[in-house]
Structure formats: structure tokens, C-alpha cells
C-alpha atoms as a PDB file:
ATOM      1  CA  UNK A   1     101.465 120.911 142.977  1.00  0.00           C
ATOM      2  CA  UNK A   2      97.852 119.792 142.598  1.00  0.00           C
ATOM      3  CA  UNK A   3      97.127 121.230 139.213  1.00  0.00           C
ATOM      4  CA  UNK A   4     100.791 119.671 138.287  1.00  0.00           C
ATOM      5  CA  UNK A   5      99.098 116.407 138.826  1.00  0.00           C
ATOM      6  CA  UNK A   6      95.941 117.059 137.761  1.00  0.00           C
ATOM      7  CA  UNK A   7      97.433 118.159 134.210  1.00  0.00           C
ATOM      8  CA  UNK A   8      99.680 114.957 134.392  1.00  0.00           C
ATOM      9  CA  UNK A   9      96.704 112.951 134.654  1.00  0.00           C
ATOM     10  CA  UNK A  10      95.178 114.877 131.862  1.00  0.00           C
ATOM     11  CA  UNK A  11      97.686 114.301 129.937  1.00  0.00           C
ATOM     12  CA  UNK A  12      97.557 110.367 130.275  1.00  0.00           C
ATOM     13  CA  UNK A  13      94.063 110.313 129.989  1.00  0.00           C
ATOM     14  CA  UNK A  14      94.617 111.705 126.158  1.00  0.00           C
ATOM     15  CA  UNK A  15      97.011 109.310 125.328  1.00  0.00           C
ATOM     16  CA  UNK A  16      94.893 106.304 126.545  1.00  0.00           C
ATOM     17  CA  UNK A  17      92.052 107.746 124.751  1.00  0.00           C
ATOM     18  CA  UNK A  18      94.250 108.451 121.496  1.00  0.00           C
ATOM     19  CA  UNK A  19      95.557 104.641 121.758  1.00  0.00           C
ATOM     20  CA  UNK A  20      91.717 103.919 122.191  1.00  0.00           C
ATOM     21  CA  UNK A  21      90.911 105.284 118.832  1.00  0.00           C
ATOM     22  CA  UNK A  22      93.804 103.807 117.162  1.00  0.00           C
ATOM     23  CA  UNK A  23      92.974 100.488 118.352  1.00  0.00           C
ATOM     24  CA  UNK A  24      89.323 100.900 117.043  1.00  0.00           C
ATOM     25  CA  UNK A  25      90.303 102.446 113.666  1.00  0.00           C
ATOM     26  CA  UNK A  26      88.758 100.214 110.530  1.00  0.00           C
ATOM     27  CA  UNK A  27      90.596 101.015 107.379  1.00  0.00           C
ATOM     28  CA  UNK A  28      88.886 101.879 104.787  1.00  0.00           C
ATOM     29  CA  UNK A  29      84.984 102.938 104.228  1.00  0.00           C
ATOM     30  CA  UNK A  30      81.973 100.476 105.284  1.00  0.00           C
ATOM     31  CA  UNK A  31      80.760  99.753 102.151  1.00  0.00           C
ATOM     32  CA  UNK A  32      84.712  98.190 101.177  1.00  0.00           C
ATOM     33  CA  UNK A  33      84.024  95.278 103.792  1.00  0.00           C
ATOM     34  CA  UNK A  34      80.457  94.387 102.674  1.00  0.00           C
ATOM     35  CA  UNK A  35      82.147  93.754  99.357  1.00  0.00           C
ATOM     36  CA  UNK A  36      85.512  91.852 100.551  1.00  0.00           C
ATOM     37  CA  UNK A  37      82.900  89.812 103.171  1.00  0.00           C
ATOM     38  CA  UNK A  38      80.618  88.999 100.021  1.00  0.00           C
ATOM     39  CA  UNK A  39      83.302  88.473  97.948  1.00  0.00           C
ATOM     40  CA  UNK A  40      84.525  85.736 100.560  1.00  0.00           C
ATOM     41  CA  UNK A  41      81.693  84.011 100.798  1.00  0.00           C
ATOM     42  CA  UNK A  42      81.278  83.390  97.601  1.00  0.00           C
ATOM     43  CA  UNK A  43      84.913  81.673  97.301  1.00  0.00           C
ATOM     44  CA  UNK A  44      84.156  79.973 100.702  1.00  0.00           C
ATOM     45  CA  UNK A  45      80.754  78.378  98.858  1.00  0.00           C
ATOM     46  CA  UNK A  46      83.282  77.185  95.872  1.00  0.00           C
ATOM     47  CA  UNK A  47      85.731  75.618  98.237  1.00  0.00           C
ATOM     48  CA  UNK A  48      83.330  73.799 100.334  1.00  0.00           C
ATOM     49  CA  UNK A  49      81.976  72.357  96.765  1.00  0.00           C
ATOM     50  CA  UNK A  50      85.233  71.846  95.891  1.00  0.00           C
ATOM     51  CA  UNK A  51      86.530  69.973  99.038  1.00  0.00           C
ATOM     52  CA  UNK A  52      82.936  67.472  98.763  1.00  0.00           C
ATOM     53  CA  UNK A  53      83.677  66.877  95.165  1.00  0.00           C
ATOM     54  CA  UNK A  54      87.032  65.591  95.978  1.00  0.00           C
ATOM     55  CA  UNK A  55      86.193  64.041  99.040  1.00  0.00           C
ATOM     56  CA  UNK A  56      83.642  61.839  96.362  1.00  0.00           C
ATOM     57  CA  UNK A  57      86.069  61.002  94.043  1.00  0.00           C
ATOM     58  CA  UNK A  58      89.758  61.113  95.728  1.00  0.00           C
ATOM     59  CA  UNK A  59      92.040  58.820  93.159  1.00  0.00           C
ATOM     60  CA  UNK A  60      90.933  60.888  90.493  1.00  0.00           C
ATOM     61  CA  UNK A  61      91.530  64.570  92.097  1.00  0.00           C
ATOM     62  CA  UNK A  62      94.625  63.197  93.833  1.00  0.00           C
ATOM     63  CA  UNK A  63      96.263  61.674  90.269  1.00  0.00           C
ATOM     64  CA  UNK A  64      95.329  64.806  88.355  1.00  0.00           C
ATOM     65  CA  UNK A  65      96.957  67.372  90.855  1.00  0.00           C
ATOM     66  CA  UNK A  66      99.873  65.074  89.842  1.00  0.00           C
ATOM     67  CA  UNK A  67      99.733  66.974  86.802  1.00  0.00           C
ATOM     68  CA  UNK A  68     100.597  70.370  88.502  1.00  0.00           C
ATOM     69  CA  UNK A  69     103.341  72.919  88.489  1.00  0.00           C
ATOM     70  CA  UNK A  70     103.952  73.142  92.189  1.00  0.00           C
ATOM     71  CA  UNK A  71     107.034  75.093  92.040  1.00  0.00           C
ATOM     72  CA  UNK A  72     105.034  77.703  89.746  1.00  0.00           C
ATOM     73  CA  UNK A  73     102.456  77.727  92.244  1.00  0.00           C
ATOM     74  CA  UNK A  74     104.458  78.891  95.145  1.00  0.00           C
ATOM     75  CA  UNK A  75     106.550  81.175  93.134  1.00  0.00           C
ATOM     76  CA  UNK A  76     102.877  82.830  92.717  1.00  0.00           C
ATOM     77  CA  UNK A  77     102.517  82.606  96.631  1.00  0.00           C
ATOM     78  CA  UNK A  78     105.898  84.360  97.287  1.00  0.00           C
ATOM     79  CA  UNK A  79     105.176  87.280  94.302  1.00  0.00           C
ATOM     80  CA  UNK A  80     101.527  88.124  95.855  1.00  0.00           C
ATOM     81  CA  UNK A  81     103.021  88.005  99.680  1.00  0.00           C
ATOM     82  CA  UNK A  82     105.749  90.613  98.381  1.00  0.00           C
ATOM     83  CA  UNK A  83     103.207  92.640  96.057  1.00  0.00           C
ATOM     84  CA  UNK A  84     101.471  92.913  99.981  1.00  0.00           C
ATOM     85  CA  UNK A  85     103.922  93.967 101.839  1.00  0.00           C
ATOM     86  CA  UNK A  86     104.647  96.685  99.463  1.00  0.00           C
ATOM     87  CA  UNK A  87     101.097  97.869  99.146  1.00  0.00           C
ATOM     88  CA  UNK A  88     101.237  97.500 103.516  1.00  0.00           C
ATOM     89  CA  UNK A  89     104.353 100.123 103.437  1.00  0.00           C
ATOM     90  CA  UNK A  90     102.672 102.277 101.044  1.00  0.00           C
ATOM     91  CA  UNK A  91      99.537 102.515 103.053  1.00  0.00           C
ATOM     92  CA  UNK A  92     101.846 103.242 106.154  1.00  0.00           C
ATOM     93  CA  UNK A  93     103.871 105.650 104.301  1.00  0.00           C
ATOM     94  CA  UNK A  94     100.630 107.600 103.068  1.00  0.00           C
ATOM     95  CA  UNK A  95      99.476 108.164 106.220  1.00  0.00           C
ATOM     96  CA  UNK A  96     102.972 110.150 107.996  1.00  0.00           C
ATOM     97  CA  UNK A  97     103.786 113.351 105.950  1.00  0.00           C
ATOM     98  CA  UNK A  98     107.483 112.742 106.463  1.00  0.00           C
ATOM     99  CA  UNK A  99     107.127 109.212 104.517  1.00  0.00           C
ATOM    100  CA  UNK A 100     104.353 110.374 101.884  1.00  0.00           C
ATOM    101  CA  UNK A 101     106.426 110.960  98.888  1.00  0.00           C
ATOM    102  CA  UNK A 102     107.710 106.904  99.156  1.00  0.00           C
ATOM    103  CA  UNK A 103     103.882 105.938  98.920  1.00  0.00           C
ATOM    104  CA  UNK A 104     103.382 106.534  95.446  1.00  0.00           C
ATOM    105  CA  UNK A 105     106.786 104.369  94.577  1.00  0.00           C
ATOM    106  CA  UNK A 106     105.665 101.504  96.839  1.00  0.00           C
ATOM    107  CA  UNK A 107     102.253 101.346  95.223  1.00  0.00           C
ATOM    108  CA  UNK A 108     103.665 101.453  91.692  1.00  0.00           C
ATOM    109  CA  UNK A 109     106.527  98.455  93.053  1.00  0.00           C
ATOM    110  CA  UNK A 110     103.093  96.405  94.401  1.00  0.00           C
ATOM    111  CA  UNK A 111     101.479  96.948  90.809  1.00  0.00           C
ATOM    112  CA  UNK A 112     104.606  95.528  88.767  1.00  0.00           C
ATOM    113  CA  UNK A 113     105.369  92.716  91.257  1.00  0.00           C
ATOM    114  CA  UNK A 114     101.321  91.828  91.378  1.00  0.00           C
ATOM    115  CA  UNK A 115     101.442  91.663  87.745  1.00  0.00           C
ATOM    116  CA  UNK A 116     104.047  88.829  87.747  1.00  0.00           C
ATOM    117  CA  UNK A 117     101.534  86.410  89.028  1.00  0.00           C
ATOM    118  CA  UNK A 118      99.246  87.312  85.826  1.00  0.00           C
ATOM    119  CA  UNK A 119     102.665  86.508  83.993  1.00  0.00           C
ATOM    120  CA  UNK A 120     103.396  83.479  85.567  1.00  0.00           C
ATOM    121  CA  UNK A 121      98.960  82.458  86.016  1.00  0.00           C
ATOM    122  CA  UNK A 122      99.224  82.754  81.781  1.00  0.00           C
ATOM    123  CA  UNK A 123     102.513  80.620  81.502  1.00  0.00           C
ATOM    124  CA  UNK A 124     100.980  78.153  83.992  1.00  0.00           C
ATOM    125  CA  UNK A 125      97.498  77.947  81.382  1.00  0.00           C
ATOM    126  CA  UNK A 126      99.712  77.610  78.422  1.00  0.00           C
ATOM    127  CA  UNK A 127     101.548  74.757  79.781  1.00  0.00           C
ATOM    128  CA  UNK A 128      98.294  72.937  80.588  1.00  0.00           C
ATOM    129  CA  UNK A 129      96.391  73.432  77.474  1.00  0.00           C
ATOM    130  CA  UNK A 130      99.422  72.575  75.430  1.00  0.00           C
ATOM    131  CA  UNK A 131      99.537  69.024  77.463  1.00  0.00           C
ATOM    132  CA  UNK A 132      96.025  68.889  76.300  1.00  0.00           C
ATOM    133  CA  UNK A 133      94.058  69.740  79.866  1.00  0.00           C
ATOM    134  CA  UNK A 134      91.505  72.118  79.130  1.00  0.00           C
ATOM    135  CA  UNK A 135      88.211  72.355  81.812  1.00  0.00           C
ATOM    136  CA  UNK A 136      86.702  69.687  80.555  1.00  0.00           C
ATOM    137  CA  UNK A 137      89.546  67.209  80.608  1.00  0.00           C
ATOM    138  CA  UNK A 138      87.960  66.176  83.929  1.00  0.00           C
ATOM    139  CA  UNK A 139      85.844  67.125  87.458  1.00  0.00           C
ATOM    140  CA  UNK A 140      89.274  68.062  89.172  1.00  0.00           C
ATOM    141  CA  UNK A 141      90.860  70.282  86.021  1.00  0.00           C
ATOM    142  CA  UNK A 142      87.215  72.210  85.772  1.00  0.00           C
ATOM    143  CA  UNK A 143      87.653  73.098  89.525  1.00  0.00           C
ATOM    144  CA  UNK A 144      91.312  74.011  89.039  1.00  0.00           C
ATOM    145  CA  UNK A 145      90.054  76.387  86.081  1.00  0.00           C
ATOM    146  CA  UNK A 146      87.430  77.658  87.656  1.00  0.00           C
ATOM    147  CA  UNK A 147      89.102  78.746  90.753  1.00  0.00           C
ATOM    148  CA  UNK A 148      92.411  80.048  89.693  1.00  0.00           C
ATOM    149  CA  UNK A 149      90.558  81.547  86.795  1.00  0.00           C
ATOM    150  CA  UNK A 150      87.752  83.215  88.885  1.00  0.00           C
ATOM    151  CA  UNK A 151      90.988  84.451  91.657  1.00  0.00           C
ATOM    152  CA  UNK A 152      93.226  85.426  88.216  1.00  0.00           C
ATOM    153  CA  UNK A 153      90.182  88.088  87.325  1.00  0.00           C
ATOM    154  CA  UNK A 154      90.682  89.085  90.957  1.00  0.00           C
ATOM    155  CA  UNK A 155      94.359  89.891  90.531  1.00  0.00           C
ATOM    156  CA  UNK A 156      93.676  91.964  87.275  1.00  0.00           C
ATOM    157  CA  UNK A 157      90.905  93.919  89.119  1.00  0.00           C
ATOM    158  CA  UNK A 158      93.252  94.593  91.954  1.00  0.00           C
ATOM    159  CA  UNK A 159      96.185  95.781  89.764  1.00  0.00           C
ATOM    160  CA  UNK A 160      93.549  98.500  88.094  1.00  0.00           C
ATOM    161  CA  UNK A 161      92.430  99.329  91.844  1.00  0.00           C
ATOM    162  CA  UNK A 162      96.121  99.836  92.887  1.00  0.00           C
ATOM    163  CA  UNK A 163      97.168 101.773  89.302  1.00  0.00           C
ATOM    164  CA  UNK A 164      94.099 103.838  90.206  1.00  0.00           C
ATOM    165  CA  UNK A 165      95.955 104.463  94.014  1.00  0.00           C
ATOM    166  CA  UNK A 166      99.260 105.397  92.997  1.00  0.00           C
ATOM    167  CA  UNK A 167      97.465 108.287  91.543  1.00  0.00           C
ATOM    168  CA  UNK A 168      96.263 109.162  94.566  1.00  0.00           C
ATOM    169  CA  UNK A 169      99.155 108.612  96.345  1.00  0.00           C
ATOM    170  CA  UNK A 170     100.810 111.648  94.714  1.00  0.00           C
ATOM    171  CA  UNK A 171      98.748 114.363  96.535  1.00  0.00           C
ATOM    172  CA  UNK A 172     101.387 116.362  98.955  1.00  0.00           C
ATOM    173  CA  UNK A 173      98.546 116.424 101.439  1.00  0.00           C
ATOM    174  CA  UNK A 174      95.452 113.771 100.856  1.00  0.00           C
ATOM    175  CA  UNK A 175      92.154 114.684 102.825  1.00  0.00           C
ATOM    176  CA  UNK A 176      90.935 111.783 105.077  1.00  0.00           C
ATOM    177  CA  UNK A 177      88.238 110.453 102.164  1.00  0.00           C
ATOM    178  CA  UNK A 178      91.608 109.907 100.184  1.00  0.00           C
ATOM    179  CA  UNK A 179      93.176 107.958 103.111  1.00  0.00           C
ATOM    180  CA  UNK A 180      89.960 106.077 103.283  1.00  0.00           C
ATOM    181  CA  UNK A 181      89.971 105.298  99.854  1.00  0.00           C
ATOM    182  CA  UNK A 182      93.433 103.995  99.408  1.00  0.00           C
ATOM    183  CA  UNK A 183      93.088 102.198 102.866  1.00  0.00           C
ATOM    184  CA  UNK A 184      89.803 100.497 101.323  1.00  0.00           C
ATOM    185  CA  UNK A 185      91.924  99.429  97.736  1.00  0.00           C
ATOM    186  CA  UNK A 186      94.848  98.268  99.800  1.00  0.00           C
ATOM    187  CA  UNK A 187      92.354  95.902 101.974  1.00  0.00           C
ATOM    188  CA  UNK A 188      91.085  94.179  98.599  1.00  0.00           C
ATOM    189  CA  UNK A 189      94.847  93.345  97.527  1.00  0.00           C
ATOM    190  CA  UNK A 190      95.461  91.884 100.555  1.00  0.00           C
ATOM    191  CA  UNK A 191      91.698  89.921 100.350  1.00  0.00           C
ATOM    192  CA  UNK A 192      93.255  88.725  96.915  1.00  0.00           C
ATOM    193  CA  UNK A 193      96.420  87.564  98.582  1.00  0.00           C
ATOM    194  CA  UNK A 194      94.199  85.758 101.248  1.00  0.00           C
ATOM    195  CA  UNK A 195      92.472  84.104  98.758  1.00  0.00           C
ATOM    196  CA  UNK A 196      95.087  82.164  96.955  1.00  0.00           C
ATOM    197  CA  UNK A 197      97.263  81.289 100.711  1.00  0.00           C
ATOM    198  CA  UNK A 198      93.861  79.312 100.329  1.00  0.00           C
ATOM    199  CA  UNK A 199      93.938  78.304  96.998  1.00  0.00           C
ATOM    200  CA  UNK A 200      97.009  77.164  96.408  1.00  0.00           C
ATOM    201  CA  UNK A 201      97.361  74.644  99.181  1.00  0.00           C
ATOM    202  CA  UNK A 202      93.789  73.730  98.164  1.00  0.00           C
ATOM    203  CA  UNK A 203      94.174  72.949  94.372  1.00  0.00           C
ATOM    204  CA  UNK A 204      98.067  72.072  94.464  1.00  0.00           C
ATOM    205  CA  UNK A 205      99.362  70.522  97.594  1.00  0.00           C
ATOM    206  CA  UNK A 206      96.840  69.040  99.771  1.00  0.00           C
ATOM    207  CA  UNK A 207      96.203  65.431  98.965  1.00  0.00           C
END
């Protein structure tokens, strides 16, 4: 009866530790989160520019965000959010053997929806330049530019980065580095998603 309980508590013991180890799991390598972290700070620097720029000269940020597509803008929101999800699933899938062989597919559906923002980013350009705005139309239109442009280059970085992991995602039986890895490429899609839920309010709705 004693070592019945004694193995009981054994047992619980290893599960709390296992549920310790899950909680303190970091996805990805080390070296992945210097980079996002950088890579934040640099947009957070270009925001807080942004936001004393406008806070200088308000009628003439708030007239020329007139000139925006909202509707595009949130359609972006919505495709990125989706593209995320997908890449989320795949990441989940990769890591339980029974699931594996749907990570490759939701990687590959995260790559084509990602690429409608650059789709819809390019439509959104053409439209402006053909009105005539261009970066140097005015202070508010050279932040706009700059931002979207500088986040756009993010996207198309992230769409090699998750081509590059549906490779990956193939192997019947990936070692932990490969887990790593993909965990690491999925974390800077979803720092690129991050980014414009910041962005978009930012630029095209907050007056």
C-alpha cells in the first residue's frame, strides 16, 4: 500500500514537472529574439518620431490621412491575422507526429495568403502615386511611405523565411534544431503581424 502511494506521488510529481517545462519552453533559438527585440525597437523609435511629428503639425497629418484607403488597410489587417493563424497551426501540427504531414500544407496556405498583403500593399502604392502622392508630397505621406514601406520589406522577408519552412516541414521526423528553427521563423511572421496591428491604426485610423 505504501509503495502504491509512493509511486502515485511519483507519478504526479512528473507531470507537475513536465507542465513545468512546458510552461517555461521559449520557441525558437536565443539569437531569433535578439533580432525580433532589435527589430522592435527600431519601429518603436519610428513611431515615437512619428507620433511627435504629428502631434506638431495635426491639421496637416489629420487632412492627409483623409486621403487613405481604409477599407484596403484592414483588408491587409484581416489577410496577415489569417496568414498567422495558419503559420500558428502549422507550428502546432509540426510538433505531434500524428498532425505532421498537415504542417507543410498550412505553411504553404500562410505563404499564399501572406503574399496577398504584398498584392494589395502594391495596389494601395499605385493608387497613391497615380493621385500624384509620392514621399515628398508632404511630412505625413513621407511617414506613411516610410513605414508601410520599411514593414512591406518585412512581409517579403517573412514570405522567403516561411517558403524556406515549408521545406522543412516535409521531414517525416524533424530533429529538435529543426523544431527550433521553424519555431524561430514562425515567431518573426507573427512579429510582422504585430507590427502592422500597430501600424495600421497608427497611419490610417487614429486622428
Amino acid at each position: 500500500m505504501t509503495g502504491a502511494i509512493g509511486l502515485a506521488r511519483a507519478a504526479d510529481d512528473a507531470d507537475r514537472n513536465a507542465s513545468h517545462d512546458r510552461q517555461r519552453h521559449v520557441p525558437g533559438e536565443p539569437g531569433i529574439w535578439v533580432l525580433l527585440f532589435g527589430d522592435m525597437l527600431v519601429f518603436t523609435v519610428l513611431f515615437t518620431v512619428y507620433l511627435h511629428q504629428r502631434g506638431a503639425r495635426p491639421e496637416l497629418f489629420a487632412e492627409s490621412q483623409g486621403a487613405l484607403n481604409r477599407a484596403l488597410g484592414a483588408t491587409n489587417t484581416l489577410v496577415l491575422l489569417t496568414s498567422s493563424i495558419l503559420v500558428v497551426f502549422a507550428t502546432r501540427a509540426l510538433r505531434r507526429p500524428e498532425l505532421r504531414y498537415l504542417a507543410r500544407r498550412l505553411t504553404l496556405g500562410g505563404v499564399l495568403v501572406g503574399a496577398c498583403f504584398v498584392g494589395i500593399k502594391a495596389y494601395e502604392y499605385h493608387e497613391k502615386v497615380a493621385a500624384g502622392i509620392t514621399p515628398s508630397t508632404n511630412e505625413f505621406f513621407m511617414y506613411y511611405f516610410v513605414l508601410t514601406g520599411l514593414h512591406l520589406a518585412h512581409v517579403i522577408i517573412g514570405l522567403i523565411v516561411l517558403t524556406v519552412l515549408s521545406t522543412l516541414a516535409r521531414k517525416p521526423e524533424p530533429t529538435t534544431t529543426h523544431i527550433a528553427f521553424f519555431e524561430g521563423g514562425a515567431c518573426f511572421w507573427h512579429m510582422v503581424d504585430l507590427l502592422w496591428i500597430v501600424i495600421f491604426p497608427l497611419i490610417f485610423l487614429v486622428r
